[in-house]
PDB file of N, CA and C in Angstrom:
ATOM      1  N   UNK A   1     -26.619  -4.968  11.921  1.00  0.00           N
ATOM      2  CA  UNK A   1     -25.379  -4.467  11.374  1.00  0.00           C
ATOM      3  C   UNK A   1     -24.293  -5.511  11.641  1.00  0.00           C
ATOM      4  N   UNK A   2     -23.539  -5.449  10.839  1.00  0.00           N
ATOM      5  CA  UNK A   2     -22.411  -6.834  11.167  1.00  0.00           C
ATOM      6  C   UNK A   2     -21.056  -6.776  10.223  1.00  0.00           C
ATOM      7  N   UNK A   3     -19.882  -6.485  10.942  1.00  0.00           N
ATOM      8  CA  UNK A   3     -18.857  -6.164  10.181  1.00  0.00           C
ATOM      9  C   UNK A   3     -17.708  -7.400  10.319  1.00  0.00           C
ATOM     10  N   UNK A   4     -17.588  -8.092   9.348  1.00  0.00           N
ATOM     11  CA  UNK A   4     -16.009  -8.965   9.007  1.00  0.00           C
ATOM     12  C   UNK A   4     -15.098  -8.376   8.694  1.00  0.00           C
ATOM     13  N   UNK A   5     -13.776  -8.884   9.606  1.00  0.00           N
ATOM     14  CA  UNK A   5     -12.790  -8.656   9.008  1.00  0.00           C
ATOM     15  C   UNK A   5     -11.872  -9.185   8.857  1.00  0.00           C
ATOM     16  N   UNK A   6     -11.052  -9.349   7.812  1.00  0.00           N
ATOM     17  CA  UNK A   6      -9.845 -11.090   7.466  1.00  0.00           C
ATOM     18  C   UNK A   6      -9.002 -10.593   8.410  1.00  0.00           C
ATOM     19  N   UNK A   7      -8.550  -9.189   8.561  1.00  0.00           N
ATOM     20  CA  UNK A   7      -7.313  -9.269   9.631  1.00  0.00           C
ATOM     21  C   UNK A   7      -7.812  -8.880  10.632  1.00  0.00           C
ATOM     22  N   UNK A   8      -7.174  -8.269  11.586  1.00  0.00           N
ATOM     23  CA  UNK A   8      -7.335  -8.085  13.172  1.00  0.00           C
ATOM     24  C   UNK A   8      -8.036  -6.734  12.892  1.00  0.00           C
ATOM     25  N   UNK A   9      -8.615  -6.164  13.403  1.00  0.00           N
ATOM     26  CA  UNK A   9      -9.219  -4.944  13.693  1.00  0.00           C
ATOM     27  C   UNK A   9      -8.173  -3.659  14.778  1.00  0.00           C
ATOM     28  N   UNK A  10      -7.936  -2.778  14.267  1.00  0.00           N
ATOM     29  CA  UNK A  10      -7.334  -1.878  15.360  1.00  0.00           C
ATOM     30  C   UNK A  10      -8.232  -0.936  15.788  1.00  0.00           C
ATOM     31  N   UNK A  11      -7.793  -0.165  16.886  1.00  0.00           N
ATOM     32  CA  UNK A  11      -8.654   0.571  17.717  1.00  0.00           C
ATOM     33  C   UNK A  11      -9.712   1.544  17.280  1.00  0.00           C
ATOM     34  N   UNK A  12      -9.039   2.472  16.310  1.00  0.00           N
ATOM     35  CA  UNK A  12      -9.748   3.120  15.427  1.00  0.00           C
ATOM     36  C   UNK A  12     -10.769   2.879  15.031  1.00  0.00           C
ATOM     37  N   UNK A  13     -10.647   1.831  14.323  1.00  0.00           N
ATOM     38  CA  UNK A  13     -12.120   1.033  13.500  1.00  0.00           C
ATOM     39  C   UNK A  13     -13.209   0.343  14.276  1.00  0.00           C
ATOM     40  N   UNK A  14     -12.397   0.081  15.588  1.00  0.00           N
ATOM     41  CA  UNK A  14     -13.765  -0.704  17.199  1.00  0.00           C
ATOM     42  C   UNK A  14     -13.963   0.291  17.068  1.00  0.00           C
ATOM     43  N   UNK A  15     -13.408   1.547  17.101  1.00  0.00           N
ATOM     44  CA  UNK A  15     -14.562   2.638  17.862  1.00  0.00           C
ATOM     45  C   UNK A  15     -15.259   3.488  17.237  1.00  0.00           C
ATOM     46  N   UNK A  16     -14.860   3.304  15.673  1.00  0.00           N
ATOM     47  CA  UNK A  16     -16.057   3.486  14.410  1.00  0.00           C
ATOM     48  C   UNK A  16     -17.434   2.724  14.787  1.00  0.00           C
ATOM     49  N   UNK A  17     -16.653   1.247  15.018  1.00  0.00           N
ATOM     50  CA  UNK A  17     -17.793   0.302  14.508  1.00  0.00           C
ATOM     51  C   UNK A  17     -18.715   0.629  16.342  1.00  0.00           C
ATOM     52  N   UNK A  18     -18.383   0.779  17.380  1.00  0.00           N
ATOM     53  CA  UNK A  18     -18.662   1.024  18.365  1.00  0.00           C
ATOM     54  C   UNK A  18     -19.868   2.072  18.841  1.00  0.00           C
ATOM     55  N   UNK A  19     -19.058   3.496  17.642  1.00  0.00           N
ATOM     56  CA  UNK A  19     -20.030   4.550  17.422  1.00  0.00           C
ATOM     57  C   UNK A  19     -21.316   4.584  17.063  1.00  0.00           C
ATOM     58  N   UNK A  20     -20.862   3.284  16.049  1.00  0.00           N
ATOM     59  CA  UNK A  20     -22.295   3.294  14.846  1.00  0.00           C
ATOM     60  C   UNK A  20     -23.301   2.189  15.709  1.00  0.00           C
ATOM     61  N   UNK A  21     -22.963   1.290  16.282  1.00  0.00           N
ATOM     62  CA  UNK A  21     -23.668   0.321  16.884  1.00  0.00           C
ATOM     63  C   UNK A  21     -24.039   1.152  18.344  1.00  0.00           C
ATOM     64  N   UNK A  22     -23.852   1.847  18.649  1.00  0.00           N
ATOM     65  CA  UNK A  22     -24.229   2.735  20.178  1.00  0.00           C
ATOM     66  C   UNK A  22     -25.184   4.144  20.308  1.00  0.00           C
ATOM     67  N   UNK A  23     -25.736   4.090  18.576  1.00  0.00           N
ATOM     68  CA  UNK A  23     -26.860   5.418  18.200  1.00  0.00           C
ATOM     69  C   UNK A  23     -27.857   4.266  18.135  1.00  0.00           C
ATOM     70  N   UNK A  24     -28.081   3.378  18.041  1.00  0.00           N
ATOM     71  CA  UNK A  24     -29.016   2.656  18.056  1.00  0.00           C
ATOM     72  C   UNK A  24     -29.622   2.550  19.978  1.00  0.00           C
ATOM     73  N   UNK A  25     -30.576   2.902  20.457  1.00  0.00           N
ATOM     74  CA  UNK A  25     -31.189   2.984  22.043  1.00  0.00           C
ATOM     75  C   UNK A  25     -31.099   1.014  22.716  1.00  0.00           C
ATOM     76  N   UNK A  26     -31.729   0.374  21.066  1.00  0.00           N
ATOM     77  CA  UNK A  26     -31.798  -0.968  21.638  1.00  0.00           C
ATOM     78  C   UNK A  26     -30.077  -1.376  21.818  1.00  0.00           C
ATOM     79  N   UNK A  27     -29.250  -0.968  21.203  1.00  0.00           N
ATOM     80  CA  UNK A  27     -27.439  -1.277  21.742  1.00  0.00           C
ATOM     81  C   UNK A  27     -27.211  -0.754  22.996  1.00  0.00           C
ATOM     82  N   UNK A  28     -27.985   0.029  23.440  1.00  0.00           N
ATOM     83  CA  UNK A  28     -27.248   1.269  24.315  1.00  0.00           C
ATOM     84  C   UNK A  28     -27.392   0.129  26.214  1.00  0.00           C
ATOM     85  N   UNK A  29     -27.874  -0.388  26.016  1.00  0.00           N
ATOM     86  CA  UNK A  29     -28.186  -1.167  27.235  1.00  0.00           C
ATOM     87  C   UNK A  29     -27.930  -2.690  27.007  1.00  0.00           C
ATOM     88  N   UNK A  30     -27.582  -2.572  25.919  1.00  0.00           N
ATOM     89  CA  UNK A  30     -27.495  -4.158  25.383  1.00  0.00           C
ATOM     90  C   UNK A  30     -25.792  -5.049  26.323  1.00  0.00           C
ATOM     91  N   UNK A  31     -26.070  -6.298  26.575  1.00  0.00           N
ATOM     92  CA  UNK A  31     -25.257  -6.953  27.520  1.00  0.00           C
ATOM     93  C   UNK A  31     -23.478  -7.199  26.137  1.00  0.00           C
ATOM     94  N   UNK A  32     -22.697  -7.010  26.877  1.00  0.00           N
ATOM     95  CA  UNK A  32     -21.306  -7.370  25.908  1.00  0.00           C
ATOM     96  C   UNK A  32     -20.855  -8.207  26.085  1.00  0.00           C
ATOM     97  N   UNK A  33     -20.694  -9.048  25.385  1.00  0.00           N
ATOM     98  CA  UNK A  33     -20.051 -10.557  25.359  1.00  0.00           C
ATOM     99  C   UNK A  33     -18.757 -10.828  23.861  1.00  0.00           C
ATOM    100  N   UNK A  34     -18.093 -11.986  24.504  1.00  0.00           N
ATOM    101  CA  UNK A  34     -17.147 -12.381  23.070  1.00  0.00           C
ATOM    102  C   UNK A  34     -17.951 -13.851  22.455  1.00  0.00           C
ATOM    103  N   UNK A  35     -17.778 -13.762  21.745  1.00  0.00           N
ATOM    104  CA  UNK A  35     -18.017 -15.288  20.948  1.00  0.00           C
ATOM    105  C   UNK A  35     -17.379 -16.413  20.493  1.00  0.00           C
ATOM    106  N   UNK A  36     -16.591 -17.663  21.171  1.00  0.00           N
ATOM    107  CA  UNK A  36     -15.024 -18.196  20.809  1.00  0.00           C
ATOM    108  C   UNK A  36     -15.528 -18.949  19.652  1.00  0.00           C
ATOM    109  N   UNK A  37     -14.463 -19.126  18.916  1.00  0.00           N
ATOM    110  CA  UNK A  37     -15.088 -19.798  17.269  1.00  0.00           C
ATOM    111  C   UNK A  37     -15.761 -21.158  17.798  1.00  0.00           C
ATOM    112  N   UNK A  38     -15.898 -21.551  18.743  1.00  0.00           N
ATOM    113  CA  UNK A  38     -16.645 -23.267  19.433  1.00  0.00           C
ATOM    114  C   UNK A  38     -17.901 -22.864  19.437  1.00  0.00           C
ATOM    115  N   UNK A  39     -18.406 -21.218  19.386  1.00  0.00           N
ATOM    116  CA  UNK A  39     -20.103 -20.830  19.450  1.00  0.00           C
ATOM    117  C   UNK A  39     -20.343 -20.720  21.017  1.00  0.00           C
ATOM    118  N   UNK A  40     -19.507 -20.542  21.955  1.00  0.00           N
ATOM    119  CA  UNK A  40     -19.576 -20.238  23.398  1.00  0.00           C
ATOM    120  C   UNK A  40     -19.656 -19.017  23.804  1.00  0.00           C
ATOM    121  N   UNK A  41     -20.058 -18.577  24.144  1.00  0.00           N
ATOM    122  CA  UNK A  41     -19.964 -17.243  24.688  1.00  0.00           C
ATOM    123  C   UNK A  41     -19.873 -16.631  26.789  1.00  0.00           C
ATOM    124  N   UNK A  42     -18.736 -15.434  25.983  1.00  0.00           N
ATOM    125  CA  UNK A  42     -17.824 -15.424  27.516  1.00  0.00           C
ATOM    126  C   UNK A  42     -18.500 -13.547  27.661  1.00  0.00           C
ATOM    127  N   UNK A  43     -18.647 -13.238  28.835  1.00  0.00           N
ATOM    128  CA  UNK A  43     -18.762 -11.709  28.981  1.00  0.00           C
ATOM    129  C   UNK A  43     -17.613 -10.867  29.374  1.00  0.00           C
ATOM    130  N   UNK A  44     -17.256  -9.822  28.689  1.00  0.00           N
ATOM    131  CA  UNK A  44     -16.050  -8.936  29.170  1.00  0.00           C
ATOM    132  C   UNK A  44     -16.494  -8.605  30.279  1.00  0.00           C
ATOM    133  N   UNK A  45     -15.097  -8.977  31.225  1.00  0.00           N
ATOM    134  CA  UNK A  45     -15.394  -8.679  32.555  1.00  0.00           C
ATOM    135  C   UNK A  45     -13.903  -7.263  32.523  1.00  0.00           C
ATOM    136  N   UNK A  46     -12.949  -6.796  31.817  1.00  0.00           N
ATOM    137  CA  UNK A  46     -12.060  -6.040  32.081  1.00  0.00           C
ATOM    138  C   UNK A  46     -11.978  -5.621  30.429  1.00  0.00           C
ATOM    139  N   UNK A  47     -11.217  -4.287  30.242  1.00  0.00           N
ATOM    140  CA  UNK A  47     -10.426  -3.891  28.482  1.00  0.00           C
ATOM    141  C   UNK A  47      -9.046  -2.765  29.545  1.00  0.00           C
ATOM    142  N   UNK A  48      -8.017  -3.478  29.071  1.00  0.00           N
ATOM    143  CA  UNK A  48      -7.100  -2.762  29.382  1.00  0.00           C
ATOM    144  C   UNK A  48      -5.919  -2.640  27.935  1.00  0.00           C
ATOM    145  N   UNK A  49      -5.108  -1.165  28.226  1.00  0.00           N
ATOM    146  CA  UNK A  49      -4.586  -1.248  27.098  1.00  0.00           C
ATOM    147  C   UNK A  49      -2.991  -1.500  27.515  1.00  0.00           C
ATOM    148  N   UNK A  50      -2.548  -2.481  27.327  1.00  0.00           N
ATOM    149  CA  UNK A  50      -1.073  -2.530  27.113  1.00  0.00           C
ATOM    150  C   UNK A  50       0.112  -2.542  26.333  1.00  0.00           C
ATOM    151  N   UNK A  51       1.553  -2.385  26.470  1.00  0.00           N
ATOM    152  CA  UNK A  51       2.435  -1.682  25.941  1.00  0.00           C
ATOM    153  C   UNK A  51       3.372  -2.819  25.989  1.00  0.00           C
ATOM    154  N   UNK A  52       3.648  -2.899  24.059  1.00  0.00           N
ATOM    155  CA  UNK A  52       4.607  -3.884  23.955  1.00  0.00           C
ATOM    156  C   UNK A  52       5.858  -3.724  23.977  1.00  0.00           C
ATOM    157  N   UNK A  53       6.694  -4.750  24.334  1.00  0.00           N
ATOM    158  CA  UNK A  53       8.158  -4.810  24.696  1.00  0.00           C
ATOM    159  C   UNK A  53       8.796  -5.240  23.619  1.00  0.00           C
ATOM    160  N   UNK A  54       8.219  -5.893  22.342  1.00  0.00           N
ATOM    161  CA  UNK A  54       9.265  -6.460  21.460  1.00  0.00           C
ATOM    162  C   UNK A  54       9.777  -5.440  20.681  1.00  0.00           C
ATOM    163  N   UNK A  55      11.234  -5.557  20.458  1.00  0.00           N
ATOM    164  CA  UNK A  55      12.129  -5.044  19.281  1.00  0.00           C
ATOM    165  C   UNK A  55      11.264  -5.341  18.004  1.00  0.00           C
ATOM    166  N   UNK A  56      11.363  -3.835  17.678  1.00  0.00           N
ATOM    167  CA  UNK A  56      10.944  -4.208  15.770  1.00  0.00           C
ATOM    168  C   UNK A  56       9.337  -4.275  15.766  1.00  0.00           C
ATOM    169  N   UNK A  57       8.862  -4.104  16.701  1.00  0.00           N
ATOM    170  CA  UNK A  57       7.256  -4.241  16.793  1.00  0.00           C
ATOM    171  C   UNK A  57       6.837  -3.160  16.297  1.00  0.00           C
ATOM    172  N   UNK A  58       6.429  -3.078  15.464  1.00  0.00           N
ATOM    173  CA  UNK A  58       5.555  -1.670  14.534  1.00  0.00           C
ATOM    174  C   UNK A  58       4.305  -1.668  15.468  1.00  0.00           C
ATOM    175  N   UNK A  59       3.582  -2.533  16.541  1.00  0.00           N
ATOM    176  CA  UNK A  59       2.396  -2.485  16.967  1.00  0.00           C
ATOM    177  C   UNK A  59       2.925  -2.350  18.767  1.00  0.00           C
ATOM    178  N   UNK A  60       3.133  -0.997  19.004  1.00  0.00           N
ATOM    179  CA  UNK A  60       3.458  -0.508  20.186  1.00  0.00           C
ATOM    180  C   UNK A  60       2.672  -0.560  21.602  1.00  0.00           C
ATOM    181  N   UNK A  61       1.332  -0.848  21.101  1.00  0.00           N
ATOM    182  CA  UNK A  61       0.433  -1.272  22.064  1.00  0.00           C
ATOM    183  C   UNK A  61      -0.960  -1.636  21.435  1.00  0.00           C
ATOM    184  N   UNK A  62      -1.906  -2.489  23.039  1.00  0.00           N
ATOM    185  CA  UNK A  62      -2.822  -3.396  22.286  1.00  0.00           C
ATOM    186  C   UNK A  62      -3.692  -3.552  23.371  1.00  0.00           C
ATOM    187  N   UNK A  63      -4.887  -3.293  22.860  1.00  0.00           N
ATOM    188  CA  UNK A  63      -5.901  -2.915  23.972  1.00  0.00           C
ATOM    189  C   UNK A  63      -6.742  -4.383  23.734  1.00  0.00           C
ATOM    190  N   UNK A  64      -6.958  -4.927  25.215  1.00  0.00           N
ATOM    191  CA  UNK A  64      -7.311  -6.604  25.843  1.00  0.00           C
ATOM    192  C   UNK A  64      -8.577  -6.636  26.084  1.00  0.00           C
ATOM    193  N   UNK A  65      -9.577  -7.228  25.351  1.00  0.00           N
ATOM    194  CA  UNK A  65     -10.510  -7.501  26.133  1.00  0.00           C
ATOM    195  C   UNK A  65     -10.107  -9.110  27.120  1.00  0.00           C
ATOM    196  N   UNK A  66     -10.463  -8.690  28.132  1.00  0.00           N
ATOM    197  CA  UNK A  66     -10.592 -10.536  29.483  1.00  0.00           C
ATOM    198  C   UNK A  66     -11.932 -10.589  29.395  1.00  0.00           C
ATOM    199  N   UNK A  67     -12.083 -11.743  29.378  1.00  0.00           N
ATOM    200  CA  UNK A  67     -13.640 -12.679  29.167  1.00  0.00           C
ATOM    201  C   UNK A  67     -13.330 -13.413  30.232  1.00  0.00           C
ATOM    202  N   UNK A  68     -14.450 -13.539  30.967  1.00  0.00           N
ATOM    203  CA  UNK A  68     -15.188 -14.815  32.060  1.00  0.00           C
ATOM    204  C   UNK A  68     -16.508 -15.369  31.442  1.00  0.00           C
ATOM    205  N   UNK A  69     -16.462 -16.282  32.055  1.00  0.00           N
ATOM    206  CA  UNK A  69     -17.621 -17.177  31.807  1.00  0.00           C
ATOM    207  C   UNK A  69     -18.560 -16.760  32.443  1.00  0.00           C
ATOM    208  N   UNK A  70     -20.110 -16.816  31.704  1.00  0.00           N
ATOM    209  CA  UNK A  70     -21.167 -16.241  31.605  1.00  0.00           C
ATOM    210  C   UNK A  70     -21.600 -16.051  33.201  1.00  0.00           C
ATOM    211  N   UNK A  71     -22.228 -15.001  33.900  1.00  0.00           N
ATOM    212  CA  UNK A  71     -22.691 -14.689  35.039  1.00  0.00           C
ATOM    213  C   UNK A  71     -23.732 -15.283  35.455  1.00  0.00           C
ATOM    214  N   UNK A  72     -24.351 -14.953  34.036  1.00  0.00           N
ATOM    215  CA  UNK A  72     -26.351 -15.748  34.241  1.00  0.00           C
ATOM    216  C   UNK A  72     -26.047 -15.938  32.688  1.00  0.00           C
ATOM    217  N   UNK A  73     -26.987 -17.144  32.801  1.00  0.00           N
ATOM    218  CA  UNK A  73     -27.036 -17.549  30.899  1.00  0.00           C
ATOM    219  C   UNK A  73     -28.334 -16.699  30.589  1.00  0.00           C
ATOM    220  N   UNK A  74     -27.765 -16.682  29.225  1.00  0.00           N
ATOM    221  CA  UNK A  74     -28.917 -15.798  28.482  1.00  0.00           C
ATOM    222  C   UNK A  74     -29.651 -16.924  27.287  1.00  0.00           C
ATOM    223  N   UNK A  75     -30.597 -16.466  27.102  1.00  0.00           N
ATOM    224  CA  UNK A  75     -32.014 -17.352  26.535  1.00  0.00           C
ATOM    225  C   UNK A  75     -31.437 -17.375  24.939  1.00  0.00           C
ATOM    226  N   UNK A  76     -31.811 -18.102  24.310  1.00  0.00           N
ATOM    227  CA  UNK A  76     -31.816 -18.248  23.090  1.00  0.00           C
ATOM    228  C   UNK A  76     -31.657 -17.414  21.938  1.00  0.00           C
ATOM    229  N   UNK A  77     -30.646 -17.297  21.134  1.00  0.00           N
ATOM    230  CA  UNK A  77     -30.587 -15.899  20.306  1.00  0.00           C
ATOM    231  C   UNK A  77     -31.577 -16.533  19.293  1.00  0.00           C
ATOM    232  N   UNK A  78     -31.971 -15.155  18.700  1.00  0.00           N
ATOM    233  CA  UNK A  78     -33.519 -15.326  17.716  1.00  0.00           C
ATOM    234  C   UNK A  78     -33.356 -14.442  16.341  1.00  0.00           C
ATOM    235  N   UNK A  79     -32.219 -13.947  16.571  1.00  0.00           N
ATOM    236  CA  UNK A  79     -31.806 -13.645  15.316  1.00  0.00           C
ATOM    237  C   UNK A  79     -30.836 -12.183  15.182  1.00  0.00           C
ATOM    238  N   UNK A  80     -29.927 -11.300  14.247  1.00  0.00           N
ATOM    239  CA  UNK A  80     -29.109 -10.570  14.037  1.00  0.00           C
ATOM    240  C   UNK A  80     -30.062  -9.026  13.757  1.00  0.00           C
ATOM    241  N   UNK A  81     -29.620  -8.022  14.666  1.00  0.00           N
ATOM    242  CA  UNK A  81     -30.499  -6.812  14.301  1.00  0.00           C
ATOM    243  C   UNK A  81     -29.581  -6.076  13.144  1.00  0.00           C
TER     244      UNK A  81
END
């Protein structure tokens, strides 16, 4: 399963796309990582949601994933389920 999107994604729709990827048993244990456009990959180590301060901000708050660098490397990807 694999969803693009040209703009940013809001919360709603992670936790559509979250839902649908988490009925699957092989997701359900599966390790979470980010992917930086260089093809590196970092593991969420925190998701916190915070509350913006700017004037005029229609986007009142914004939930963070923090990435660290990998714990243990993982083996070779072999392809997209």
């Amino acid at each position: 399963m694999l969803y693009k999107f040209n703009r940013m994604i809001r919360g709603k729709h992670f936790r559509q796309m979250l839902d649908k990827f988490l009925q699957a048993p092989s997701c359900q244990d599966a390790r979470v990582q980010v992917q930086l456009p260089n093809g590196e990959f970092f593991d969420i180590s925190e998701i916190s949601l915070l509350e913006n301060k700017i004037l005029g901000s229609y986007e009142a708050h914004r939930l963070v994933l923090k990435c660290k660098k990998n714990s243990s490397p993982m083996g070779k990807i072999i392809g997209k389920l």
